[in-house]
C-alpha atoms as a PDB file:
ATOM      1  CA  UNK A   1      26.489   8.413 -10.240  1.00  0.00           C
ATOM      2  CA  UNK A   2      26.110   5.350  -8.459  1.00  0.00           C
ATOM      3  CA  UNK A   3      22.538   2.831  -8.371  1.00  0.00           C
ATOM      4  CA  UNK A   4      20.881   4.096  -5.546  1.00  0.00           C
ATOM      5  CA  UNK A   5      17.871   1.934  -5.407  1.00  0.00           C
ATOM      6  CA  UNK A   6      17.291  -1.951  -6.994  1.00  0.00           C
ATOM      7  CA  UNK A   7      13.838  -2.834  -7.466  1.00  0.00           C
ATOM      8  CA  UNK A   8      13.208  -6.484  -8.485  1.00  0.00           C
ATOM      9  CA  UNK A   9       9.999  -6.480 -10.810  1.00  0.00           C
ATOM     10  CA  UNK A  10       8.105  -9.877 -11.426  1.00  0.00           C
ATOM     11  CA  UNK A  11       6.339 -11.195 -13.803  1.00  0.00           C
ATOM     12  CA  UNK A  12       2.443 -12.503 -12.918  1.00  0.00           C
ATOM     13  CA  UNK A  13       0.121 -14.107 -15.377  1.00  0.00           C
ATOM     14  CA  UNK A  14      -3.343 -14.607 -13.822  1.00  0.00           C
ATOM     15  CA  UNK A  15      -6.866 -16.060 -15.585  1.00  0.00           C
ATOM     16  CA  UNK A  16     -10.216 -15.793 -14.242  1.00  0.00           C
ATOM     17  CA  UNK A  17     -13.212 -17.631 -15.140  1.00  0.00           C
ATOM     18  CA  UNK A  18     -16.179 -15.212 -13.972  1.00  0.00           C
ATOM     19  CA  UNK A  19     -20.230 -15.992 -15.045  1.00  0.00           C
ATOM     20  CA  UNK A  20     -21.224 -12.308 -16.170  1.00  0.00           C
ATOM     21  CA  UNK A  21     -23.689 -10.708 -13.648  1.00  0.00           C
ATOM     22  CA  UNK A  22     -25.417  -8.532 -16.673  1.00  0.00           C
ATOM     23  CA  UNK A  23     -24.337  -4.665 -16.012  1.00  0.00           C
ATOM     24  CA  UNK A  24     -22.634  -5.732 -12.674  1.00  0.00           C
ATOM     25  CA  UNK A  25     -19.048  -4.480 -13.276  1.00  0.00           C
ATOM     26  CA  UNK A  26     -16.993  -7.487 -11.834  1.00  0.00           C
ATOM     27  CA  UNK A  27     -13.392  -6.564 -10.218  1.00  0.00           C
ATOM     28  CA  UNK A  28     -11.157  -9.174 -11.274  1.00  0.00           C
ATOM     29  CA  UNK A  29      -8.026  -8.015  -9.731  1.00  0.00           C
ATOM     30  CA  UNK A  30      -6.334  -5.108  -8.079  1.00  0.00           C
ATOM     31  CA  UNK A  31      -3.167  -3.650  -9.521  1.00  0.00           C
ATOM     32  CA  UNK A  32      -0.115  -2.386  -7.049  1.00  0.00           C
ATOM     33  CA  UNK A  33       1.261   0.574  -7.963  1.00  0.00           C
ATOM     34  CA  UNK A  34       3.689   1.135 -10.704  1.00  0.00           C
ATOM     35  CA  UNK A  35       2.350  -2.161 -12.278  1.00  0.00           C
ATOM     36  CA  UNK A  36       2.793  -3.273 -16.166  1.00  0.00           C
ATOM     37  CA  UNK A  37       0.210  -4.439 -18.292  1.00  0.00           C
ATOM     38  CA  UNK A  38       1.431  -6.555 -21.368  1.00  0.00           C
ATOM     39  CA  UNK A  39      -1.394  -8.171 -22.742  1.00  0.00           C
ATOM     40  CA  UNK A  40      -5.095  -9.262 -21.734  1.00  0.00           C
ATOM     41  CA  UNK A  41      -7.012 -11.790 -23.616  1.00  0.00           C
ATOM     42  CA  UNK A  42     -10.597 -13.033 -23.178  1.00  0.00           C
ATOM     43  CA  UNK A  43     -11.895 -16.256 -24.091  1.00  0.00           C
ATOM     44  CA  UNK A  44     -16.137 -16.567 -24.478  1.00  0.00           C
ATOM     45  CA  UNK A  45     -16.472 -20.062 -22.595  1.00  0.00           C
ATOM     46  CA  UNK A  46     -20.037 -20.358 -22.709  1.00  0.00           C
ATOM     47  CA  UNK A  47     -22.150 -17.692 -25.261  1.00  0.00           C
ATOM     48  CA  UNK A  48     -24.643 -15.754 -23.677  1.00  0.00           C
ATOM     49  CA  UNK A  49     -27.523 -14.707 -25.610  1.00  0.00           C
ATOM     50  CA  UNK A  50     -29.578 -11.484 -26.625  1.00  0.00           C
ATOM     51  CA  UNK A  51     -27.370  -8.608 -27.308  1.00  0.00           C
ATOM     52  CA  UNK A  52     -24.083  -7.480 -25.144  1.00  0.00           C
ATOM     53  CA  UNK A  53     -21.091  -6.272 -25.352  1.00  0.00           C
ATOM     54  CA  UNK A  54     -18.384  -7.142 -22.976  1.00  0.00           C
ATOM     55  CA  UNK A  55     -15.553  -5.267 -21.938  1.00  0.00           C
ATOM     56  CA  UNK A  56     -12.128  -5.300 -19.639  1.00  0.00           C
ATOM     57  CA  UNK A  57     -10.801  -1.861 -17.983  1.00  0.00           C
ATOM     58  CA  UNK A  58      -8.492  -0.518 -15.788  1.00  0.00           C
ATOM     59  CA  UNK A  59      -9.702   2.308 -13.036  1.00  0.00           C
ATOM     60  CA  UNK A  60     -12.669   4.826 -14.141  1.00  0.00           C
ATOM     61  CA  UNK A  61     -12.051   3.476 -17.733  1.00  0.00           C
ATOM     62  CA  UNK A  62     -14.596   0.545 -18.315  1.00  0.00           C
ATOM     63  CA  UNK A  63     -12.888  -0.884 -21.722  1.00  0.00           C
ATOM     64  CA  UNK A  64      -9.338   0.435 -21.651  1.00  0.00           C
ATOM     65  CA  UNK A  65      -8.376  -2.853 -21.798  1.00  0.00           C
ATOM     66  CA  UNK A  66     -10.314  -4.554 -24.008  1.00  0.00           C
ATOM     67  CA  UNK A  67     -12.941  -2.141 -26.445  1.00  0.00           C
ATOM     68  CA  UNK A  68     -16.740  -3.001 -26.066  1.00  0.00           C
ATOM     69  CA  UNK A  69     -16.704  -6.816 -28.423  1.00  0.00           C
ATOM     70  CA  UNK A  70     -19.360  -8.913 -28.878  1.00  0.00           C
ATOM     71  CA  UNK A  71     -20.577 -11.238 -25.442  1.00  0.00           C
ATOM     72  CA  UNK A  72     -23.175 -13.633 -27.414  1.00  0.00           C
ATOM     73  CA  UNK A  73     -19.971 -14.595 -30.079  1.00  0.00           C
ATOM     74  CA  UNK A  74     -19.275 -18.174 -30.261  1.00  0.00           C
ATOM     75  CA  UNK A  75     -17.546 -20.463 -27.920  1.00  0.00           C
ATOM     76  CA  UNK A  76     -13.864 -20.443 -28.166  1.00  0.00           C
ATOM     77  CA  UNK A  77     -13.949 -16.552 -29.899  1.00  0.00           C
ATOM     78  CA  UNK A  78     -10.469 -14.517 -28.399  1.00  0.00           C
ATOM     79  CA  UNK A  79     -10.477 -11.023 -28.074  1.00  0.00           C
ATOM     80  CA  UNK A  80      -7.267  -9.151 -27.479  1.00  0.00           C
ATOM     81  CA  UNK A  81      -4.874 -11.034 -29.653  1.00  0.00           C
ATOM     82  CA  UNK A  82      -5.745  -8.146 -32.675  1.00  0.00           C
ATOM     83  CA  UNK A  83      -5.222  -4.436 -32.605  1.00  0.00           C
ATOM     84  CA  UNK A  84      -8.981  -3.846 -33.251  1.00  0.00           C
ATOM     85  CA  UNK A  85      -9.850  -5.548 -29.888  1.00  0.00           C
ATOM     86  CA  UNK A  86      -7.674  -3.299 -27.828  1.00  0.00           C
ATOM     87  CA  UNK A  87      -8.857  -0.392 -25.613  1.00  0.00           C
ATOM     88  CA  UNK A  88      -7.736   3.170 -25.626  1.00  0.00           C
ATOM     89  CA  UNK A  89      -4.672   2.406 -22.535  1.00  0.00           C
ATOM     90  CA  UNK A  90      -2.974   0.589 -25.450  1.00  0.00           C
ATOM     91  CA  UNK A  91      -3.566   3.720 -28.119  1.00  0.00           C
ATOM     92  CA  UNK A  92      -2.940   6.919 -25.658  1.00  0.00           C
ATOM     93  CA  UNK A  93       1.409   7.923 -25.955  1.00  0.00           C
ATOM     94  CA  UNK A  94       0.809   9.618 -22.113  1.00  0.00           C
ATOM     95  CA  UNK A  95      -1.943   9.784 -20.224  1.00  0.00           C
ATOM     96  CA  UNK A  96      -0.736  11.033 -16.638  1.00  0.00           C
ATOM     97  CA  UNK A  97      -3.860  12.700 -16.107  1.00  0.00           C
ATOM     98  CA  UNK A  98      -5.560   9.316 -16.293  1.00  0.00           C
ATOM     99  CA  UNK A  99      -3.283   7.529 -14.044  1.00  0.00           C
ATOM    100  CA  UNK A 100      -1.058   5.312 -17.080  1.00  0.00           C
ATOM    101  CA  UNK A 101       1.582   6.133 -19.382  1.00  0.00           C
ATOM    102  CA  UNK A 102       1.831   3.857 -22.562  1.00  0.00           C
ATOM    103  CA  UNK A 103       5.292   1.414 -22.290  1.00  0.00           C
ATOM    104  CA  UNK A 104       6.436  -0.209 -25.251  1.00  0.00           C
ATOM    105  CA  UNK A 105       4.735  -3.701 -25.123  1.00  0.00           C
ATOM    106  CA  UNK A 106       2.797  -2.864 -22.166  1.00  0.00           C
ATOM    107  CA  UNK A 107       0.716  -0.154 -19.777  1.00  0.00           C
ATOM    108  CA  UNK A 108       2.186   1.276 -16.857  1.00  0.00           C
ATOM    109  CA  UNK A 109      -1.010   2.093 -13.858  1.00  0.00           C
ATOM    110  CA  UNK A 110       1.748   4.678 -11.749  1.00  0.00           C
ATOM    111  CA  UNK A 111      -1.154   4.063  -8.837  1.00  0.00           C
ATOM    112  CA  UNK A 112      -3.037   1.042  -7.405  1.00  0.00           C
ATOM    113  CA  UNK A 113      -5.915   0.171 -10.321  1.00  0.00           C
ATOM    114  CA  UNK A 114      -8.268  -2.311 -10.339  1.00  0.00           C
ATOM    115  CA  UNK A 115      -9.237  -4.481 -13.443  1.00  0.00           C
ATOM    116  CA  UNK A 116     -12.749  -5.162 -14.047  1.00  0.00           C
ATOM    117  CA  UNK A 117     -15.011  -6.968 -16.539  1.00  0.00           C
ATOM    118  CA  UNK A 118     -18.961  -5.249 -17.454  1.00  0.00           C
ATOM    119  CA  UNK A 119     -21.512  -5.885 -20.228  1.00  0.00           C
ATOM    120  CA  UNK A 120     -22.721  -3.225 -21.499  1.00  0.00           C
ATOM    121  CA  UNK A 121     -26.707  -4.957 -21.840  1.00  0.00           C
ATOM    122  CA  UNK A 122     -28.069  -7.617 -19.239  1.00  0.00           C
ATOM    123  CA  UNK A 123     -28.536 -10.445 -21.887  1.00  0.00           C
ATOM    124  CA  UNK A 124     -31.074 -13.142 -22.016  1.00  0.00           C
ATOM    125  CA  UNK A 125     -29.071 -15.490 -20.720  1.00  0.00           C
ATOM    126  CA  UNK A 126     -25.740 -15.146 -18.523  1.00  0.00           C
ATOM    127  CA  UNK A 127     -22.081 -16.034 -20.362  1.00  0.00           C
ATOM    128  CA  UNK A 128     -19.268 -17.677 -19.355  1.00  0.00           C
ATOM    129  CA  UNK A 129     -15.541 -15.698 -19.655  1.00  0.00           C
ATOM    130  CA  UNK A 130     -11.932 -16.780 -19.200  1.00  0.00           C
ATOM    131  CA  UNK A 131      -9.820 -13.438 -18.488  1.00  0.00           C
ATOM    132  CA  UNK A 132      -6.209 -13.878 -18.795  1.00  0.00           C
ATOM    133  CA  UNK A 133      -3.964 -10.712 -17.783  1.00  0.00           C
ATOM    134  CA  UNK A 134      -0.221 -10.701 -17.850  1.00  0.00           C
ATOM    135  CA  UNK A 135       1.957  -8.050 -16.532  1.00  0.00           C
ATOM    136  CA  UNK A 136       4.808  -7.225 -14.204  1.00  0.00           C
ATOM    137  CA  UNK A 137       4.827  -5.891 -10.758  1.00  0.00           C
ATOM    138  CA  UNK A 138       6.784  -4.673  -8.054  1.00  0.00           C
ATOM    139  CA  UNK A 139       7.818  -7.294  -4.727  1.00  0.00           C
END
């Protein structure tokens, strides 16, 4: 059997800076289909204060991503570089009835998804996040 079809897959690396708007969920970027996830870090820029938890999903799933962690930690505090930090997209072996099927070293979002960033509290006073989200996707 010979290769019917060539797809060339690239790689993208892409980092937002975003203010949180409290419980606002903020879209960071949309996904084309058949996309890979490989990692997603955040970076706490500026602490906000009171009490919030931030989060980074994919689709209906608010922190599949990155789990609910702490908004008002100090500056220069990285989530997603330990296991702990990591949503459930990372932890399901299939999940076609959500839409993503585990890959080793990455998701796979089979239809167009978009990423998003929430709080889960309107704190005191707004923070400041850097969201960095590597993957591959199709040209």
């Amino acid at each position: 059997m010979g290769v019917t079809v060539q797809s060339t897959m690239y790689p993208f690396g892409e980092a937002f800076t975003v203010t949180s708007e409290g419980t606002t969920s903020i879209t960071l970027m949309t996904l084309s289909a058949d996309s890979i996830v490989t990692g997603v870090k955040v970076e706490i820029i500026t602490t906000a204060t009171g009490s919030a938890n931030l989060s980074v999903g994919a689709g209906s799933d608010a922190d599949g991503l990155i789990a609910a962690s702490s908004a008002t930690a100090t500056n220069g505090t990285i989530y997603g570089d330990a296991v702990a930090d990591l949503g459930d997209d990372w932890k399901i072996a299939s999940g076609a009835s959500s839409g993503y099927t585990m890959m080793p070293g990455g998701v796979l979002y089979v239809a167009s998804t978009a990423i998003t960033f929430v709080l889960s509290a309107a704190p005191t006073t707004q923070g400041v996040y850097r969201i960095s989200i590597f993957g591959y996707h199709f040209a």
